[in-house]
Structures are given as C-alpha cells and as structure tokens.
C-alpha atoms as a PDB file:
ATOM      1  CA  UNK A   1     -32.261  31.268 -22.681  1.00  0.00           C
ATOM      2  CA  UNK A   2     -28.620  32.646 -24.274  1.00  0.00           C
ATOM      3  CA  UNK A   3     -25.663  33.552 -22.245  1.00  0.00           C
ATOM      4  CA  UNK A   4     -25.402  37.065 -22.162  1.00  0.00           C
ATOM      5  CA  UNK A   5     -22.806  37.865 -24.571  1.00  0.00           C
ATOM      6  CA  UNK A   6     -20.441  39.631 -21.493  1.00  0.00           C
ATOM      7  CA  UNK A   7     -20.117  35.839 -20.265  1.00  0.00           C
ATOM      8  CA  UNK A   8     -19.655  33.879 -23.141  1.00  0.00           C
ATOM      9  CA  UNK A   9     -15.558  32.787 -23.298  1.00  0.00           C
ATOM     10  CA  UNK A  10     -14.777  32.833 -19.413  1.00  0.00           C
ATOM     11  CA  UNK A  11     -14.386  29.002 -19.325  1.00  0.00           C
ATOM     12  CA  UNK A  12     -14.829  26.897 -16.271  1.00  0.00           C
ATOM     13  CA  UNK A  13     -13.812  27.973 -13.030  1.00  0.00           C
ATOM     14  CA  UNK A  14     -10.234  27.873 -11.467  1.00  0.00           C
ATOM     15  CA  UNK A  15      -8.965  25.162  -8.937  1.00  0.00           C
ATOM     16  CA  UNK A  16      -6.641  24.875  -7.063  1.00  0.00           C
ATOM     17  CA  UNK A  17      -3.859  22.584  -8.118  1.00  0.00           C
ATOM     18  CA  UNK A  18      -0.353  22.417  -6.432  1.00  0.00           C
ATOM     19  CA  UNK A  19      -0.534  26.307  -5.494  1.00  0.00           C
ATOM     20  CA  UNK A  20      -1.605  26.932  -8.624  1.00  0.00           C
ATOM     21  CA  UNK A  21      -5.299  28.265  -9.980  1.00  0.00           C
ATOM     22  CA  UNK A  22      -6.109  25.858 -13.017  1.00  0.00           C
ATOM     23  CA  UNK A  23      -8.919  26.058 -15.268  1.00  0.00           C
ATOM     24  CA  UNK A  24      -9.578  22.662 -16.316  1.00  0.00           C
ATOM     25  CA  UNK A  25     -10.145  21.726 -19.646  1.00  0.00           C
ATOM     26  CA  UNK A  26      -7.942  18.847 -20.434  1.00  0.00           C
ATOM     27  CA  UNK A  27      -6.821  15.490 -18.385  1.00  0.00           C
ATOM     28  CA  UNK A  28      -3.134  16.870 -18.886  1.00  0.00           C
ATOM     29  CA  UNK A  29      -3.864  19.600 -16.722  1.00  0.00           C
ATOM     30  CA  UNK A  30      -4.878  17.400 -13.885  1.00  0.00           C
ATOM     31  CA  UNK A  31      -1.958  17.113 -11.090  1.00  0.00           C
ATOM     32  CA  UNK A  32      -3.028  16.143  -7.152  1.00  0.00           C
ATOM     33  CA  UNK A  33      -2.380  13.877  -4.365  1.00  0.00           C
ATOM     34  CA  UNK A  34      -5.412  12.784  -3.064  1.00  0.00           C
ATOM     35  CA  UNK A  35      -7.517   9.745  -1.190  1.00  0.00           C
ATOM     36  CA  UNK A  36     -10.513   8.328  -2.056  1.00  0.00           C
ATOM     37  CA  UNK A  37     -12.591   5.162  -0.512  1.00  0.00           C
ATOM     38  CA  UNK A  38     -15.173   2.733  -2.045  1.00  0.00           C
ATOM     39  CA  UNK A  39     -16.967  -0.277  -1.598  1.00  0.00           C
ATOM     40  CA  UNK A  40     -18.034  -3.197  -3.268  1.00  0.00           C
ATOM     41  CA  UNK A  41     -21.507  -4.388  -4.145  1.00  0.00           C
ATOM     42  CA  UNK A  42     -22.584  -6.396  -1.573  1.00  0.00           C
ATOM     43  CA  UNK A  43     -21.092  -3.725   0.618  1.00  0.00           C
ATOM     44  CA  UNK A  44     -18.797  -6.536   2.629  1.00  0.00           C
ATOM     45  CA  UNK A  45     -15.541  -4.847   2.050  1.00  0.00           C
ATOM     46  CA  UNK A  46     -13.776  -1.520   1.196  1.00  0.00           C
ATOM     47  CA  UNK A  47     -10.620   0.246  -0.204  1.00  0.00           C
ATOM     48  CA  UNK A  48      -9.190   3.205   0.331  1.00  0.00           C
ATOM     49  CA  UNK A  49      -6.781   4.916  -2.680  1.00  0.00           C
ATOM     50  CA  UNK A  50      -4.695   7.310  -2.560  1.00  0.00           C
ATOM     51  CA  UNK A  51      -2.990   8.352  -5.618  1.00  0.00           C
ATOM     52  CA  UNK A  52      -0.281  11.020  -7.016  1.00  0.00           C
ATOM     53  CA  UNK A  53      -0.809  12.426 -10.573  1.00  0.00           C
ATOM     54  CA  UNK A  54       1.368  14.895 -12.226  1.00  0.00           C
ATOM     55  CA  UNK A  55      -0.265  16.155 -15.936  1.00  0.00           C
ATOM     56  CA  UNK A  56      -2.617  13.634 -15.407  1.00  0.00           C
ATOM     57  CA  UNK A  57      -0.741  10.615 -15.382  1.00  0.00           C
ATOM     58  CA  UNK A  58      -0.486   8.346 -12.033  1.00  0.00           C
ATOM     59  CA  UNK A  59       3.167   8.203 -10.919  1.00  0.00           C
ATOM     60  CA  UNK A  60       2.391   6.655  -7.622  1.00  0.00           C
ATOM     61  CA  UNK A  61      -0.769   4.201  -6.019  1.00  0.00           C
ATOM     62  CA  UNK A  62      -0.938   2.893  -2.664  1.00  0.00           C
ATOM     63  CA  UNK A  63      -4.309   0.249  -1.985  1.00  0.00           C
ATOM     64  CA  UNK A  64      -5.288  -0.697   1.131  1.00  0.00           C
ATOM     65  CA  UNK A  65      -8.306  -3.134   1.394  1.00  0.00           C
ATOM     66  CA  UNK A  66     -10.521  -4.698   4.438  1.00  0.00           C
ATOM     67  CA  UNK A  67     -12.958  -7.385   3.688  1.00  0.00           C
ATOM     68  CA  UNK A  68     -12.641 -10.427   1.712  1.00  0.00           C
ATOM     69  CA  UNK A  69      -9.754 -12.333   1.277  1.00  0.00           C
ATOM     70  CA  UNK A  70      -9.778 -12.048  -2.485  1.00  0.00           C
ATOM     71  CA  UNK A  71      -9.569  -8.076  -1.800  1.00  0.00           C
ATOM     72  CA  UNK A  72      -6.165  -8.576  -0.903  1.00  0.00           C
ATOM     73  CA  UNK A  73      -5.217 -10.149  -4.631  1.00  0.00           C
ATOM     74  CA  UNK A  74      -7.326  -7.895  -6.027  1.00  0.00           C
ATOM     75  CA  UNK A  75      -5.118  -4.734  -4.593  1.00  0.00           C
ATOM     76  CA  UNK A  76      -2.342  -6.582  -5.824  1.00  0.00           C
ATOM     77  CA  UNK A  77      -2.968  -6.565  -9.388  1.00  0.00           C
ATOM     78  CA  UNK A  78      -4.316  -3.189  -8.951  1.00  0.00           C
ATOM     79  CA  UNK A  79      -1.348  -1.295  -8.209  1.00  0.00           C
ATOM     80  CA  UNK A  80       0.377  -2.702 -11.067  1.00  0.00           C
ATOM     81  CA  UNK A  81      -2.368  -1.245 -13.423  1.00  0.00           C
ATOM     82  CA  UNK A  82      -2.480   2.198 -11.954  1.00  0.00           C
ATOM     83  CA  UNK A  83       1.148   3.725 -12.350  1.00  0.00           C
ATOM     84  CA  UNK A  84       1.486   5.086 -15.816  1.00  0.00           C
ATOM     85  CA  UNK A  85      -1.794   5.223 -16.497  1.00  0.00           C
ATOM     86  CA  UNK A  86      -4.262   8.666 -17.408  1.00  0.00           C
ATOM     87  CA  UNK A  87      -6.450   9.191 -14.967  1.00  0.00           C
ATOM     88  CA  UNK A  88      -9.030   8.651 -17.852  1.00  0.00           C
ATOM     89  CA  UNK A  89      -7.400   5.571 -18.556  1.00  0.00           C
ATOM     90  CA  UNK A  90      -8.231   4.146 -14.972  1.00  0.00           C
ATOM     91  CA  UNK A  91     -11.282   5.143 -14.503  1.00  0.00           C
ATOM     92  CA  UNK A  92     -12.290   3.455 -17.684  1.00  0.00           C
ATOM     93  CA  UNK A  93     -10.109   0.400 -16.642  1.00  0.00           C
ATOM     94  CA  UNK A  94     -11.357  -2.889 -14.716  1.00  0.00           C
ATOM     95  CA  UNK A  95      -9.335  -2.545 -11.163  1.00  0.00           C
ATOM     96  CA  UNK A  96     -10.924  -6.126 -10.335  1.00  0.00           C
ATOM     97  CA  UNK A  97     -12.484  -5.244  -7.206  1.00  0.00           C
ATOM     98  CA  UNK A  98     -15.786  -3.351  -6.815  1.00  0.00           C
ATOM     99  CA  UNK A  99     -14.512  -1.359  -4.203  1.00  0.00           C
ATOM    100  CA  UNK A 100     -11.154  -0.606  -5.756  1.00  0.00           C
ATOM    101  CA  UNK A 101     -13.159   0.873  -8.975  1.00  0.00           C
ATOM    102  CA  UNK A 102     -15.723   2.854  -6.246  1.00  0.00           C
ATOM    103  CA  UNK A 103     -12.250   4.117  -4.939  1.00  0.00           C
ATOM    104  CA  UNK A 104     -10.956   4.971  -8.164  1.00  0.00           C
ATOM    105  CA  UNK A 105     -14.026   7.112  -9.129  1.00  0.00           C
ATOM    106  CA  UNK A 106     -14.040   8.780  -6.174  1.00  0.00           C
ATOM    107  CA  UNK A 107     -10.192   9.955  -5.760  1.00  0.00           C
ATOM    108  CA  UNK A 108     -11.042  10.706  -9.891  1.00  0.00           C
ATOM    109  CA  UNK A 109     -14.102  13.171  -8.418  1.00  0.00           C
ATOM    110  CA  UNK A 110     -11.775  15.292  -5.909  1.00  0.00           C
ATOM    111  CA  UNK A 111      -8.725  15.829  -8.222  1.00  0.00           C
ATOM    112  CA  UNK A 112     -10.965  17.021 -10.991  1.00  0.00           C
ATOM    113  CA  UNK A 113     -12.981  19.368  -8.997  1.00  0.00           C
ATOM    114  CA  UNK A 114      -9.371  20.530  -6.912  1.00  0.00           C
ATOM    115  CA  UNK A 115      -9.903  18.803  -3.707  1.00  0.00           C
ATOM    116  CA  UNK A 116      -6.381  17.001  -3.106  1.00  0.00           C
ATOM    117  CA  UNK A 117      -4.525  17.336  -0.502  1.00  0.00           C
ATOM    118  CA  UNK A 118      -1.983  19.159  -2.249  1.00  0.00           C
ATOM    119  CA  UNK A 119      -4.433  21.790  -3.692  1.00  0.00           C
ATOM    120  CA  UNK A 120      -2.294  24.647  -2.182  1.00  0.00           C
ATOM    121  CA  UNK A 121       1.494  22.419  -2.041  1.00  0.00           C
ATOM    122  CA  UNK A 122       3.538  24.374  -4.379  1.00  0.00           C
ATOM    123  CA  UNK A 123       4.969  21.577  -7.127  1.00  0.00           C
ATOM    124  CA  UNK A 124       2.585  19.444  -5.023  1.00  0.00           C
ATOM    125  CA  UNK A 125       3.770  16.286  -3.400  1.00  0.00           C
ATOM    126  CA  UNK A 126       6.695  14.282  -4.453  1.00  0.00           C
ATOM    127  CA  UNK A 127       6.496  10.504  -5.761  1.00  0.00           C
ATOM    128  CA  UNK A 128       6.592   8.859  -2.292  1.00  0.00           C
ATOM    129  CA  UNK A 129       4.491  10.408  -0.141  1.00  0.00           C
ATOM    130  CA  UNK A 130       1.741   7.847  -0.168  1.00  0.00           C
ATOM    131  CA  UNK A 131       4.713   5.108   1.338  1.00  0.00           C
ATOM    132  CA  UNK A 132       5.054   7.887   4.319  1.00  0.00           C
ATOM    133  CA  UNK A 133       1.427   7.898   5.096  1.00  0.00           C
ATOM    134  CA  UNK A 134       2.246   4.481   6.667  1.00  0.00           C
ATOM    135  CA  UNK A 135       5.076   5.499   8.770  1.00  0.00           C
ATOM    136  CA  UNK A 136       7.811   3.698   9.282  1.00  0.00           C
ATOM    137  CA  UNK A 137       6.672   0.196   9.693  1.00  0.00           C
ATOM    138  CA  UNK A 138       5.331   0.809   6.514  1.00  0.00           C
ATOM    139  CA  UNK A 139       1.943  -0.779   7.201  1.00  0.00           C
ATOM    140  CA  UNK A 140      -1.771   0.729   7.403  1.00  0.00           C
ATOM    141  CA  UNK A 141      -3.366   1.471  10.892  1.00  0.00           C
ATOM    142  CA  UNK A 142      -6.077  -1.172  11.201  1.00  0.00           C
ATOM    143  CA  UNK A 143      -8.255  -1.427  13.989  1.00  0.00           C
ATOM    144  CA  UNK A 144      -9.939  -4.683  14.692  1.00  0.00           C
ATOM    145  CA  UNK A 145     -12.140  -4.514  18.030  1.00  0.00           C
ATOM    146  CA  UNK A 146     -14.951  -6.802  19.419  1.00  0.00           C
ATOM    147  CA  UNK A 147     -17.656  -6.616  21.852  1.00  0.00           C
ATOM    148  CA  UNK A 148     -19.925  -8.495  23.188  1.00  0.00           C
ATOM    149  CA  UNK A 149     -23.292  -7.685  25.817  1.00  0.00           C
ATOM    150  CA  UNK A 150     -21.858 -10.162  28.535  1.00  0.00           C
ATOM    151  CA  UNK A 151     -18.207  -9.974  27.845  1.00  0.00           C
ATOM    152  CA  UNK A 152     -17.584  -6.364  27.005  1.00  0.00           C
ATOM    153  CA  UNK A 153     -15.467  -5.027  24.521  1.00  0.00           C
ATOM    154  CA  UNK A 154     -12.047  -6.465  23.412  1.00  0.00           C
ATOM    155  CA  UNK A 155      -9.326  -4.737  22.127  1.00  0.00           C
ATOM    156  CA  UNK A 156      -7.174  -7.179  18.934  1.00  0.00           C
ATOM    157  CA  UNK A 157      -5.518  -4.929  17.079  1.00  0.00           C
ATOM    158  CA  UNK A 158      -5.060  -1.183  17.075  1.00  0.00           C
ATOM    159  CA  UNK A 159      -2.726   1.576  15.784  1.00  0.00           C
ATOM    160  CA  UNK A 160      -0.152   0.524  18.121  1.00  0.00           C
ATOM    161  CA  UNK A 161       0.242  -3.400  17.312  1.00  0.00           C
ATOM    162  CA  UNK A 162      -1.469  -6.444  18.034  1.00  0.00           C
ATOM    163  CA  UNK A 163      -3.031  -6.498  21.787  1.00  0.00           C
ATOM    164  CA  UNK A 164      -1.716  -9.436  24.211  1.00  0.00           C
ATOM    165  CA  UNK A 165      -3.534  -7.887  27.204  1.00  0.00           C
ATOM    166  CA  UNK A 166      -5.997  -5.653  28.559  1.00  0.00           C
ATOM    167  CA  UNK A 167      -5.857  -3.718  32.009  1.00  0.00           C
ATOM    168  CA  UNK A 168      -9.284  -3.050  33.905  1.00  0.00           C
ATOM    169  CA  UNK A 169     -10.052  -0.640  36.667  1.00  0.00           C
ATOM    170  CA  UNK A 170     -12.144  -1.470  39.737  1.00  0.00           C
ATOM    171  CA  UNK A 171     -15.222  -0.924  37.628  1.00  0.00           C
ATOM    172  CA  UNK A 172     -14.191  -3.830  34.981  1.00  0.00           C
ATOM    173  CA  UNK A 173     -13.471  -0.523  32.600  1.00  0.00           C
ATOM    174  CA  UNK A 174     -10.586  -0.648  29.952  1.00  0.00           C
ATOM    175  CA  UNK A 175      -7.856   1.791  30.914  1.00  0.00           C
ATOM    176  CA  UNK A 176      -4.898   0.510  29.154  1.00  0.00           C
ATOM    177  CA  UNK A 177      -3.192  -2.333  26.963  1.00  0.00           C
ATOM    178  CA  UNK A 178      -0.456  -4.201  26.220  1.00  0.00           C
ATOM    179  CA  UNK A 179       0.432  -4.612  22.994  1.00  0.00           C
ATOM    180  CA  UNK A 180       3.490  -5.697  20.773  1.00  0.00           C
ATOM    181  CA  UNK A 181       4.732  -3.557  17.935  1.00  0.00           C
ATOM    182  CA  UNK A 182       4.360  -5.485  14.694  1.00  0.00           C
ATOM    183  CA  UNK A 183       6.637  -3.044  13.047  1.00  0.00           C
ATOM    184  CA  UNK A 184       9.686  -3.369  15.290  1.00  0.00           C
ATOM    185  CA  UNK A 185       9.139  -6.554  15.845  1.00  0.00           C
ATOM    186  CA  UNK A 186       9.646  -8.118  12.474  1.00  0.00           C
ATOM    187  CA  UNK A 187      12.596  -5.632  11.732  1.00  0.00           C
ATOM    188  CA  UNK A 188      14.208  -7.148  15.057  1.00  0.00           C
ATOM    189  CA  UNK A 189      13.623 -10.361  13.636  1.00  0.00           C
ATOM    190  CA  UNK A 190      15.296  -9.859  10.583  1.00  0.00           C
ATOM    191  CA  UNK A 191      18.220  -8.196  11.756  1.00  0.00           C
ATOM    192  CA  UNK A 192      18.690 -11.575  13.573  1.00  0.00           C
ATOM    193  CA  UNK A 193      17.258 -10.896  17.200  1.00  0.00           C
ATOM    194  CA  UNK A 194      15.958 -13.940  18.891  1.00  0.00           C
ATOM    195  CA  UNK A 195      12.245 -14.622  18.693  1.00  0.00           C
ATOM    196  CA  UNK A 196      11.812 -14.313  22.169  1.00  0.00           C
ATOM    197  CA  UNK A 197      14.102 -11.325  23.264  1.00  0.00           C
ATOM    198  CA  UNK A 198      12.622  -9.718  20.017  1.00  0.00           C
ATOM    199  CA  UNK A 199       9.106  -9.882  20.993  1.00  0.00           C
ATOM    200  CA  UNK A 200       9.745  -8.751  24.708  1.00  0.00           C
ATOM    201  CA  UNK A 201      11.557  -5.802  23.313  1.00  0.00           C
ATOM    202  CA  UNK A 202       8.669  -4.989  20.833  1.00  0.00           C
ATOM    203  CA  UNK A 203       6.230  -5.319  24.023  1.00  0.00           C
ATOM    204  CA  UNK A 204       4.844  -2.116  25.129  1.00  0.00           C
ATOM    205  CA  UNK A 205       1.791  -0.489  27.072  1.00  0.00           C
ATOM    206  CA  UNK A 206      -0.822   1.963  26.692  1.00  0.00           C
ATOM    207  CA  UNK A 207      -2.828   4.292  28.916  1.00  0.00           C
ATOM    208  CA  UNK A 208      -2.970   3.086  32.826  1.00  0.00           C
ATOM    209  CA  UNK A 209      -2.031  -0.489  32.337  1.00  0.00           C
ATOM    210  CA  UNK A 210       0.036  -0.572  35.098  1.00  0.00           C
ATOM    211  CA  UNK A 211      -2.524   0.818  37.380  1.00  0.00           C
ATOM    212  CA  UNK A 212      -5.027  -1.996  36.235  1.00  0.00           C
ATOM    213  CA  UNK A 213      -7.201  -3.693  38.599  1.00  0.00           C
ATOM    214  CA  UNK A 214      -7.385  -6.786  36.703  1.00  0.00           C
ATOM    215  CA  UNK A 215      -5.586  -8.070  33.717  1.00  0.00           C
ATOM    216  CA  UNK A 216      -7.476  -9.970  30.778  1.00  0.00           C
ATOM    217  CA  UNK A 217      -6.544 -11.584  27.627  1.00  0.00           C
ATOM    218  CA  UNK A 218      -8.367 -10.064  24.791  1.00  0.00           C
ATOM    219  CA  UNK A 219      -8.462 -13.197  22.738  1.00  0.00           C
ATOM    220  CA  UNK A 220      -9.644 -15.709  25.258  1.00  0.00           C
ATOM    221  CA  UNK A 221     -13.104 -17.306  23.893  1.00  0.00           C
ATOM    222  CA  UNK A 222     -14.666 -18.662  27.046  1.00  0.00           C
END
C-alpha cells in the first residue's frame, strides 16, 4: 500500500524537548534529563540512572545500585564512561553491570520518544541537578526493612537515617522511630564534633515515639 502522496515529507512526529517541539531525526537533536531503572540477569540487583544530555551528548550521570556487592564497583566505573559520551555511544558501550546497561536502555527509550523530566523546562535542566536529587546529605534514600511472622516487622534504615529504636503502641503496632541522621552526622564529625555529642545531636524521632507503649531495638536477633 503507498502513502498517499498529501503525507509523504511530514517526518516523524514532534516531542517535546526542553519547551521545545523537536522532530527527531538525528542523536544531536536529543537533549533531556531523565531516569531510567534496570536489572540484571539473574534479577538479584538493580540500578537506577538518571542522566542529563544536551545535543545528545551526556554532560552529567548519577548511578545508584542495590544488590550485589560488585554493583557498587560496577557504578563506579560506570560514571566515568558515561560523561562525554553520545547517547549512541552508551548504549552501544559495555557499562559492566547488567542492570546498569538495562538502565541505560531504558533512560535511552524515554529521551528519544520525549519523556524526560524536562520535556517542557525551557533550556532544560542545568548540569547538576542529578547531585540535588539527593539533597543535601548527598546520598540516595534507601529503605531496608524486615519482617518476620513471629517477630513483626523491623524498621533498619529509611529516608530519615539508620533506625536505633522502634516505639510500639498498646497493640505491639509501630507508631514511631528513632533514628540518627547519617547525613548530619558525618558532617558533625568532620567539622570535629565529638563522636558521642555528634551522634546525640544527629538523633531524632519520627511519628508518636514518644507516646510509645514499648520501646524495641530493631536489630536485636533473638
């Protein structure tokens, strides 16, 4: 069947790219801030990737794995690949870990087809944004929680820091925490604080600690 000749020489349709409507027919044109997750074979770890291309080159990366220990390396040598590089170019480049390259393919799917987070961010997002998305103690919000049939849930770590202590109403329910604040603590520390002033001033709570019932540590095994 031929394409009525009224339709021939459109070209593909417009996206949106950094408040602007593109049609896309070359890598160059390709500019974006955008996220994208993957994981590796076995399916025992993932990555999140969020990258910021202007004309199609990566000017900024930021990797954050979970999983294996060798993830952690792997993100390493990752982010010194990515910056500089086409987009083209990293698809088509080894990024060490499976879920890094899942990642990369599909952050590489939403800024072709216009799906960035700066689709409709006039000049788009400046070098440095991904670094923000931590906030200030520059680290990513991990959440590490167990439970357990007899023993109920514990709380380890969550956006707020590393959990010391759980608070229980009358019902053995979790209404609050305490937790200290990894962030603050460590800049404490190395602005000289004492360990142990440092950590009671990174100490805070959460919820209705104070009107717990009964106090638990989180990271007791028996």
């Amino acid at each position: 069947m031929n394409c009525p000749k009224n339709m021939k020489g459109f070209g593909p349709s417009p996206i949106p790219e950094e408040a602007k409507w593109i049609q896309l027919k070359d890598i160059k044109q390709v500019s974006g801030f955008s996220h994208g997750c993957g994981m590796c074979a076995p399916q025992q770890g993932t990555c999140k990737l969020t990258l910021n291309v202007k004309d199609g080159i990566i000017k900024e990366a930021l990797v954050e794995t979970i999983g294996c220990s060798g993830m952690t390396h792997s993100a390493a040598m990752a982010a010194e690949i990515l910056p500089g590089k086409t987009l083209l170019e990293a698809l088509n480049t080894d990024l060490v870990c499976d879920a890094i390259n899942d990642a990369m393919k599909n952050i590489f799917l939403q800024l072709v087809y216009g799906r960035s987070q700066s689709a409709f961010s006039e000049g788009g997002l400046e070098v440095g944004s991904a670094l923000e998305d931590l906030g200030k103690t520059l680290s990513s919000n991990v959440a590490t929680v167990y439970s357990q049939d007899k023993k109920g849930t514990r709380y380890l770590n969550l956006a707020e820091g590393y959990i010391t202590k759980e608070g229980l109403d009358e019902n053995g329910e979790i209404i609050g925490y305490e937790y200290v604040s990894i962030g603050s603590l460590m800049k404490m520390l190395r602005e000289g604080t004492d360990a142990k002033s440092a950590i009671e001033k990174a100490t805070k709570t959460y919820g209705r600690f104070n009107e717990a019932k009964q106090i638990i540590d989180p990271r007791r095994v028996d």
